[in-house]
PDB file of N, CA and C in Angstrom:
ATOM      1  N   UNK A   1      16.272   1.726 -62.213  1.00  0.00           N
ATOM      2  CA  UNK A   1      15.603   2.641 -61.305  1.00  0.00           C
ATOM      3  C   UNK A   1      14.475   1.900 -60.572  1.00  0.00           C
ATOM      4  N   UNK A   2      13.527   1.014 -61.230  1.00  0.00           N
ATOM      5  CA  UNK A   2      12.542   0.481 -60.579  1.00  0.00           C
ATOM      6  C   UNK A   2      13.332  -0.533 -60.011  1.00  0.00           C
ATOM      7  N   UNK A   3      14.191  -1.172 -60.074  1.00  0.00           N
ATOM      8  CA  UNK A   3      14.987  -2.170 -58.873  1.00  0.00           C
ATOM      9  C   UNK A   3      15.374  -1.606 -57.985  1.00  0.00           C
ATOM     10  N   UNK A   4      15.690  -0.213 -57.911  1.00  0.00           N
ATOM     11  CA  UNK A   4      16.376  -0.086 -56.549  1.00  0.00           C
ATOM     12  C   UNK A   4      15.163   1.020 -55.870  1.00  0.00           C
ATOM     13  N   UNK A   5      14.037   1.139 -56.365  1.00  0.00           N
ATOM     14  CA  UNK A   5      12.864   1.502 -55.424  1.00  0.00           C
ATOM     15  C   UNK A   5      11.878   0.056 -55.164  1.00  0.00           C
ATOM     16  N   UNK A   6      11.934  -0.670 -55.878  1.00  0.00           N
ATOM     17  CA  UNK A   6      11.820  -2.210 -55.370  1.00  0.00           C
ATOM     18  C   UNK A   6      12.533  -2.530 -54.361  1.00  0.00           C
ATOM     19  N   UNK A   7      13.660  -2.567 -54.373  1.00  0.00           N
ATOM     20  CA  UNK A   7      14.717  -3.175 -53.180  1.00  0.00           C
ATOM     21  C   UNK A   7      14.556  -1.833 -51.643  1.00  0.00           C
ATOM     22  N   UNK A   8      14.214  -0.316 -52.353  1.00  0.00           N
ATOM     23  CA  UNK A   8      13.752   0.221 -50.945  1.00  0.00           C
ATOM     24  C   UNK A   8      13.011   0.096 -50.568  1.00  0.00           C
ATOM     25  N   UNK A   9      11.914  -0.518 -51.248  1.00  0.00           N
ATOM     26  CA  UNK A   9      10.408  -0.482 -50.598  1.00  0.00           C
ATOM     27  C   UNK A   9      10.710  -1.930 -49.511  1.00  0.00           C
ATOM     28  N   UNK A  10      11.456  -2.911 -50.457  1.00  0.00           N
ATOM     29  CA  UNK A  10      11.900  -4.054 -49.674  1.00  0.00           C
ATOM     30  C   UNK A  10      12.622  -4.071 -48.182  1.00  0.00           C
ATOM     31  N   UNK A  11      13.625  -3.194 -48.078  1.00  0.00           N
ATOM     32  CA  UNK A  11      14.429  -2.644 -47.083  1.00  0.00           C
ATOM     33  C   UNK A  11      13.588  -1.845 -46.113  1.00  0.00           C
ATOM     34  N   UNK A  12      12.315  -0.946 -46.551  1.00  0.00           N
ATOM     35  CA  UNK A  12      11.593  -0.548 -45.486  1.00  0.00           C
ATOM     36  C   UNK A  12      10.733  -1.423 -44.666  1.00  0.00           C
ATOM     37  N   UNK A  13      10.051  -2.376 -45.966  1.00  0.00           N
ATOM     38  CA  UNK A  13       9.176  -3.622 -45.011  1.00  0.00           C
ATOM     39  C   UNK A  13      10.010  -3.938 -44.041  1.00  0.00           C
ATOM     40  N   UNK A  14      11.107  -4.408 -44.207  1.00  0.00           N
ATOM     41  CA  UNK A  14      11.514  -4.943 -43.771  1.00  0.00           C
ATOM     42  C   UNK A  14      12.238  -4.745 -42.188  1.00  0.00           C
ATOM     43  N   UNK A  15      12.621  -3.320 -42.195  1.00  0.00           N
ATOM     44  CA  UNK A  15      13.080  -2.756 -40.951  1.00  0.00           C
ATOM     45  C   UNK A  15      11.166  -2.788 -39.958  1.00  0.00           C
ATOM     46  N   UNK A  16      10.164  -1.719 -41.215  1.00  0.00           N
ATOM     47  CA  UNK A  16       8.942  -2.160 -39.966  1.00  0.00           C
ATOM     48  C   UNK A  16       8.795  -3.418 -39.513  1.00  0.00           C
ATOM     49  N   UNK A  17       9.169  -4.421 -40.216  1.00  0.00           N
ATOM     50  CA  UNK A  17       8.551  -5.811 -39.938  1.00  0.00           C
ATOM     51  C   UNK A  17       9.342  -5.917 -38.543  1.00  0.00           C
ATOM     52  N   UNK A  18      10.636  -5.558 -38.507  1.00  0.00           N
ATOM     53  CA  UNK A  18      11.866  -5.909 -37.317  1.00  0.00           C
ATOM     54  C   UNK A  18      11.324  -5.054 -36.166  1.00  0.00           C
ATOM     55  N   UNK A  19      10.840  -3.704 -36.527  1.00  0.00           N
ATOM     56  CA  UNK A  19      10.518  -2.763 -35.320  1.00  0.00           C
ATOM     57  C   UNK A  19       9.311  -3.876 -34.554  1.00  0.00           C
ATOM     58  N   UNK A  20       8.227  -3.966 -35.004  1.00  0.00           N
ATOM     59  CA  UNK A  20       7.167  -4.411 -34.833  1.00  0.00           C
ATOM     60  C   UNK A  20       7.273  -5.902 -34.098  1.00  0.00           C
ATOM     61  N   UNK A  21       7.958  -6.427 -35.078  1.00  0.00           N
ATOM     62  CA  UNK A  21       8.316  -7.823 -34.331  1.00  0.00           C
ATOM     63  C   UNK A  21       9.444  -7.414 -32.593  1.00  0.00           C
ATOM     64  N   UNK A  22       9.534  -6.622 -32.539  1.00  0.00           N
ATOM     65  CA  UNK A  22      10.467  -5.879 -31.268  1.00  0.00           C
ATOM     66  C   UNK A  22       9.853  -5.643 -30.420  1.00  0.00           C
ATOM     67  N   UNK A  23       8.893  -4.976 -30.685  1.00  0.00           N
ATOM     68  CA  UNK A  23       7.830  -4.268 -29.941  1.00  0.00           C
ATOM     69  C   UNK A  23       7.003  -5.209 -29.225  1.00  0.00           C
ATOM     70  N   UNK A  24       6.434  -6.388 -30.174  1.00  0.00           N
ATOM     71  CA  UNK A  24       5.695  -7.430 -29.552  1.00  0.00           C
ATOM     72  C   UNK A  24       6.740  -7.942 -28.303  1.00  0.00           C
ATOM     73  N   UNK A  25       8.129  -8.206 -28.893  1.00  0.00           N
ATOM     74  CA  UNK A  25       8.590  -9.210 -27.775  1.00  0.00           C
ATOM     75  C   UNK A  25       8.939  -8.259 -26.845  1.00  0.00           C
ATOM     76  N   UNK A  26       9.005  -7.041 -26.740  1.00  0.00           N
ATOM     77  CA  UNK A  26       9.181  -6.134 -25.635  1.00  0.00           C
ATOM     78  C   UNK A  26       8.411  -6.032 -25.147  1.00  0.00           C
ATOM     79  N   UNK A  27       6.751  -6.324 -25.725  1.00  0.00           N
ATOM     80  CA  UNK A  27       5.497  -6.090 -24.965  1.00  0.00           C
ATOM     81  C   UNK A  27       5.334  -6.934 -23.991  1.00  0.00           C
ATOM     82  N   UNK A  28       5.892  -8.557 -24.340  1.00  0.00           N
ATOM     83  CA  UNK A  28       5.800  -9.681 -23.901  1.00  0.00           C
ATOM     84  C   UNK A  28       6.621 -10.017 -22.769  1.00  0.00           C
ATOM     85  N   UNK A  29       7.885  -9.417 -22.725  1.00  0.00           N
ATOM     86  CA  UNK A  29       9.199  -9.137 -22.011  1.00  0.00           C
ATOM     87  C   UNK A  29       8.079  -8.272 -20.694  1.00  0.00           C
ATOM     88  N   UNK A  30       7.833  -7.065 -20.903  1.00  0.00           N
ATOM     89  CA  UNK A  30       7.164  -6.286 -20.054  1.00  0.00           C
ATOM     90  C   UNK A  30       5.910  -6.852 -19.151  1.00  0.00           C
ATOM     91  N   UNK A  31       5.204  -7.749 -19.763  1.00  0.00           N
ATOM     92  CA  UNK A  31       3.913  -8.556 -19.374  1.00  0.00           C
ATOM     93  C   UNK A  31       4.462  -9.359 -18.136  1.00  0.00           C
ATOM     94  N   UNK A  32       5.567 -10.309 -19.146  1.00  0.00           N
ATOM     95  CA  UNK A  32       5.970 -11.375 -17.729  1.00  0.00           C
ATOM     96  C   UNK A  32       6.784 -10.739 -16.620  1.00  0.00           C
ATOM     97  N   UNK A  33       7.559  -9.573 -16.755  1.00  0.00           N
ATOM     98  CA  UNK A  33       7.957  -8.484 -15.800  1.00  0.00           C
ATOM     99  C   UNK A  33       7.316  -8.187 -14.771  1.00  0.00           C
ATOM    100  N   UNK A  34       6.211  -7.778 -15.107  1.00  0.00           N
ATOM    101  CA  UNK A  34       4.995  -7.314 -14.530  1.00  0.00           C
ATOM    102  C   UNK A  34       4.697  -7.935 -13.764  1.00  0.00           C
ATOM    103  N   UNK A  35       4.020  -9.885 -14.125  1.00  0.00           N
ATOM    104  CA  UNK A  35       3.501 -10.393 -13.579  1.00  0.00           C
ATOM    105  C   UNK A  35       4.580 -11.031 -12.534  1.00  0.00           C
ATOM    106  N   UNK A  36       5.993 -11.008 -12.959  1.00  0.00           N
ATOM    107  CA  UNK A  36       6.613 -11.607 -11.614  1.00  0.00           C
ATOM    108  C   UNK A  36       6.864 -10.586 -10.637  1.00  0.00           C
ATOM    109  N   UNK A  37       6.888  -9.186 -10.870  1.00  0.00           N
ATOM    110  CA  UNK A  37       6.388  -8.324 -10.135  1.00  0.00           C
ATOM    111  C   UNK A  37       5.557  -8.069  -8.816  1.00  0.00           C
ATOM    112  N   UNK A  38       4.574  -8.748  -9.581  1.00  0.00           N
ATOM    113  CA  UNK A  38       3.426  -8.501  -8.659  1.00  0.00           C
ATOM    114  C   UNK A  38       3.066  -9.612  -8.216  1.00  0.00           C
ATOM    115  N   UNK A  39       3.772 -11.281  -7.861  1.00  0.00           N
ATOM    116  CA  UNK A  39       3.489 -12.018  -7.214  1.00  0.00           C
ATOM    117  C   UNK A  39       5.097 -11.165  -6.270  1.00  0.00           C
ATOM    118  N   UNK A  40       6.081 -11.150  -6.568  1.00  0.00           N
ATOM    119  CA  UNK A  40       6.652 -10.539  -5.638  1.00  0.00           C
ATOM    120  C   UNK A  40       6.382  -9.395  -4.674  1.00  0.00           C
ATOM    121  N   UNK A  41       5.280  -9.216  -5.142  1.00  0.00           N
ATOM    122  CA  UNK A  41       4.956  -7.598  -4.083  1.00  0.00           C
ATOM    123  C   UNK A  41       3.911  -8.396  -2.942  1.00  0.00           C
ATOM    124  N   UNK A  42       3.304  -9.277  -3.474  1.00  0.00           N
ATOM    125  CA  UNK A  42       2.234 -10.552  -2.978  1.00  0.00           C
ATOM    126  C   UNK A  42       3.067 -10.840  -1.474  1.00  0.00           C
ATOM    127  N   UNK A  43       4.121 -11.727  -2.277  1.00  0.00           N
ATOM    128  CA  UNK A  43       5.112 -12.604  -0.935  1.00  0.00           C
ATOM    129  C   UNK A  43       5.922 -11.355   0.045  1.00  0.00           C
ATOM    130  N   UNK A  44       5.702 -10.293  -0.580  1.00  0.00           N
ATOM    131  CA  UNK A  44       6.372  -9.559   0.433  1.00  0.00           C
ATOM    132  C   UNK A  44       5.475  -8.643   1.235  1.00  0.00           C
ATOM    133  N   UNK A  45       4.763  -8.557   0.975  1.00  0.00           N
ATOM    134  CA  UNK A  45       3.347  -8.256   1.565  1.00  0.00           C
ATOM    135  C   UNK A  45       2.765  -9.219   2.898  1.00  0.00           C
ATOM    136  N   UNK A  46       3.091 -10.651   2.371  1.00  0.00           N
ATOM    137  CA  UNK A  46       2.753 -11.921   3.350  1.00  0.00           C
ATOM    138  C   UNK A  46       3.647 -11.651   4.548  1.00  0.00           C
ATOM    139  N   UNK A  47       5.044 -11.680   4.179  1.00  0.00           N
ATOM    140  CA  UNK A  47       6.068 -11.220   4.733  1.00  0.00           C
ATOM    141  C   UNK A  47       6.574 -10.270   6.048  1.00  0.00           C
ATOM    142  N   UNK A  48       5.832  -9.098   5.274  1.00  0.00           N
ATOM    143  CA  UNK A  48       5.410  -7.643   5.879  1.00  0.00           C
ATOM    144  C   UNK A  48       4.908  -8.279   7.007  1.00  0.00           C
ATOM    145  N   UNK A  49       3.764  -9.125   6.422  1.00  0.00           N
ATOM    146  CA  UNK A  49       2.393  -9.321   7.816  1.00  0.00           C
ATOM    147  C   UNK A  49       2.531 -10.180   8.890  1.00  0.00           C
ATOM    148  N   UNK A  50       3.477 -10.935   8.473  1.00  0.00           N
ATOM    149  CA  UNK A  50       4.213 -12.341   9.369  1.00  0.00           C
ATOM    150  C   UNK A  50       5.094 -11.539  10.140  1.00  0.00           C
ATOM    151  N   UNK A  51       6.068 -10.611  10.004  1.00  0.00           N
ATOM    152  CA  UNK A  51       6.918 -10.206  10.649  1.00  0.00           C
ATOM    153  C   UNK A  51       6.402  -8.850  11.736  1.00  0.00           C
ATOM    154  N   UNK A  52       5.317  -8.219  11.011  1.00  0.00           N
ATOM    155  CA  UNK A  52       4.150  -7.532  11.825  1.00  0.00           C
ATOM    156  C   UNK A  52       3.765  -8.574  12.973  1.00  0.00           C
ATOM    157  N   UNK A  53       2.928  -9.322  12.830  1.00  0.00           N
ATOM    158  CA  UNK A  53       2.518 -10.343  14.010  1.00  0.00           C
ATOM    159  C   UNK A  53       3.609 -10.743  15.004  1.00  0.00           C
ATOM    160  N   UNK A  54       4.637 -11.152  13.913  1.00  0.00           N
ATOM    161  CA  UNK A  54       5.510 -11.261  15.312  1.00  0.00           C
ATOM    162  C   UNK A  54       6.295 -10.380  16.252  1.00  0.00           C
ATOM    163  N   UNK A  55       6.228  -8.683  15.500  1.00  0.00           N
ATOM    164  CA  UNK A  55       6.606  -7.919  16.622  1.00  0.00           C
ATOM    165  C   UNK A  55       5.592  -7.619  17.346  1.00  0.00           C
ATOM    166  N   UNK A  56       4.402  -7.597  17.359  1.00  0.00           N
ATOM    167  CA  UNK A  56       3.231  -7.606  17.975  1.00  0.00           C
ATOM    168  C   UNK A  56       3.526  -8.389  19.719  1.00  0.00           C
ATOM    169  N   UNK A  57       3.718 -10.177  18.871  1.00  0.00           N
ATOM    170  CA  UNK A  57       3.907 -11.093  19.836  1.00  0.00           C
ATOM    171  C   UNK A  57       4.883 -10.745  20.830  1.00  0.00           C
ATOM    172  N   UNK A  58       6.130  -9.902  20.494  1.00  0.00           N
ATOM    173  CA  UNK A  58       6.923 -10.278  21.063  1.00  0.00           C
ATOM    174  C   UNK A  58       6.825  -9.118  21.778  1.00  0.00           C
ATOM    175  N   UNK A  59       6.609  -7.769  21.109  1.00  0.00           N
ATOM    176  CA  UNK A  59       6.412  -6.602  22.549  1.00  0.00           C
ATOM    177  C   UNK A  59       5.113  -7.030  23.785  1.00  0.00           C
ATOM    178  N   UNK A  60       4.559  -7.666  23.290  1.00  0.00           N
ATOM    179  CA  UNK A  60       3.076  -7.880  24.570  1.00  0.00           C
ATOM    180  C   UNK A  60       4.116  -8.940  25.360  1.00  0.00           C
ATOM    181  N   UNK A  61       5.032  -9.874  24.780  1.00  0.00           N
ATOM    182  CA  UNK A  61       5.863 -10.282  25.926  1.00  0.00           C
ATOM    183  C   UNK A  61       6.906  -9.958  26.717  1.00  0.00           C
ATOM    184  N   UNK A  62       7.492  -8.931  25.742  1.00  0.00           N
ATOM    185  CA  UNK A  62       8.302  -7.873  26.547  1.00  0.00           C
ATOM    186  C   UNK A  62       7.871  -6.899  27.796  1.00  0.00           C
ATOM    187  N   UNK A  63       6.423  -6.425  26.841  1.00  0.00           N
ATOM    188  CA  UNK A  63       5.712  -5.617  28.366  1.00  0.00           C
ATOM    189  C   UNK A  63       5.463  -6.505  29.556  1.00  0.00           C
ATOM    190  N   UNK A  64       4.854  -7.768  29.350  1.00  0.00           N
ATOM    191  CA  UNK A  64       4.311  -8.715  30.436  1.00  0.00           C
ATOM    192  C   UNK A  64       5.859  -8.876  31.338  1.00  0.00           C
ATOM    193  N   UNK A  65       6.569  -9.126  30.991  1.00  0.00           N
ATOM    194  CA  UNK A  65       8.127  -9.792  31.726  1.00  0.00           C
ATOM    195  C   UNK A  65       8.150  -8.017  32.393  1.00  0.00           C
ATOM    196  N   UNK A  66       8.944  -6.911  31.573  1.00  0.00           N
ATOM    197  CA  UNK A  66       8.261  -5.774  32.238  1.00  0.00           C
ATOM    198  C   UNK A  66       7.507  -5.353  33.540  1.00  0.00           C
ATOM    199  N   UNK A  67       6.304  -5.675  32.869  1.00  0.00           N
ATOM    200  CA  UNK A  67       5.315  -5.175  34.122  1.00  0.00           C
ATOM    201  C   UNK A  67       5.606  -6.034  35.226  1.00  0.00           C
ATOM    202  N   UNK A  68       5.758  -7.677  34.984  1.00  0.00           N
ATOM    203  CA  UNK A  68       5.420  -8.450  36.268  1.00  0.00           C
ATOM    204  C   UNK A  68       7.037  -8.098  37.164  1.00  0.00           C
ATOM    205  N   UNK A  69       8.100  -7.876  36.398  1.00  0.00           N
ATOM    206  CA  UNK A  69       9.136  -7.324  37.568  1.00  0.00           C
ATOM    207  C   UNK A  69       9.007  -6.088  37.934  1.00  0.00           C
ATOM    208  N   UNK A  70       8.051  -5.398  38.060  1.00  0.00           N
ATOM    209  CA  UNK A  70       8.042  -4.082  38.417  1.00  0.00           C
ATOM    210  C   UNK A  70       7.294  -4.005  39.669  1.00  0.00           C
TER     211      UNK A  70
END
């Protein structure tokens, strides 16, 4: 009887030990997620702003060609 509440107490460490050890590397999994995340939101943001400027550029040259044949 005391061996096999020995061996459950053993079998429970042992599953918390597995949850826990899970949890960390899921925490860790989630962290670097995150952080490639948010350099990707970075470069697309840059992106956004580069491709902003250049429709900028290119309607003020559309209007100019525009206006001057008019």
């Amino acid at each position: 009887v005391q061996a096999a509440d020995s061996l459950l107490k053993l079998i429970s460490e042992l599953k918390q030990t597995a949850i826990f050890s899970g949890f960390a590397s899921l925490s860790d999994h989630v962290k670097q997620r995150k952080l490639e995340l948010g350099q990707q939101s970075e470069q697309t943001e840059r992106l956004l702003a580069t491709i902003s400027e250049q429709m900028v550029a290119s309607l003020k040259e559309i209007e100019s060609h525009y206006y001057s044949s008019v």
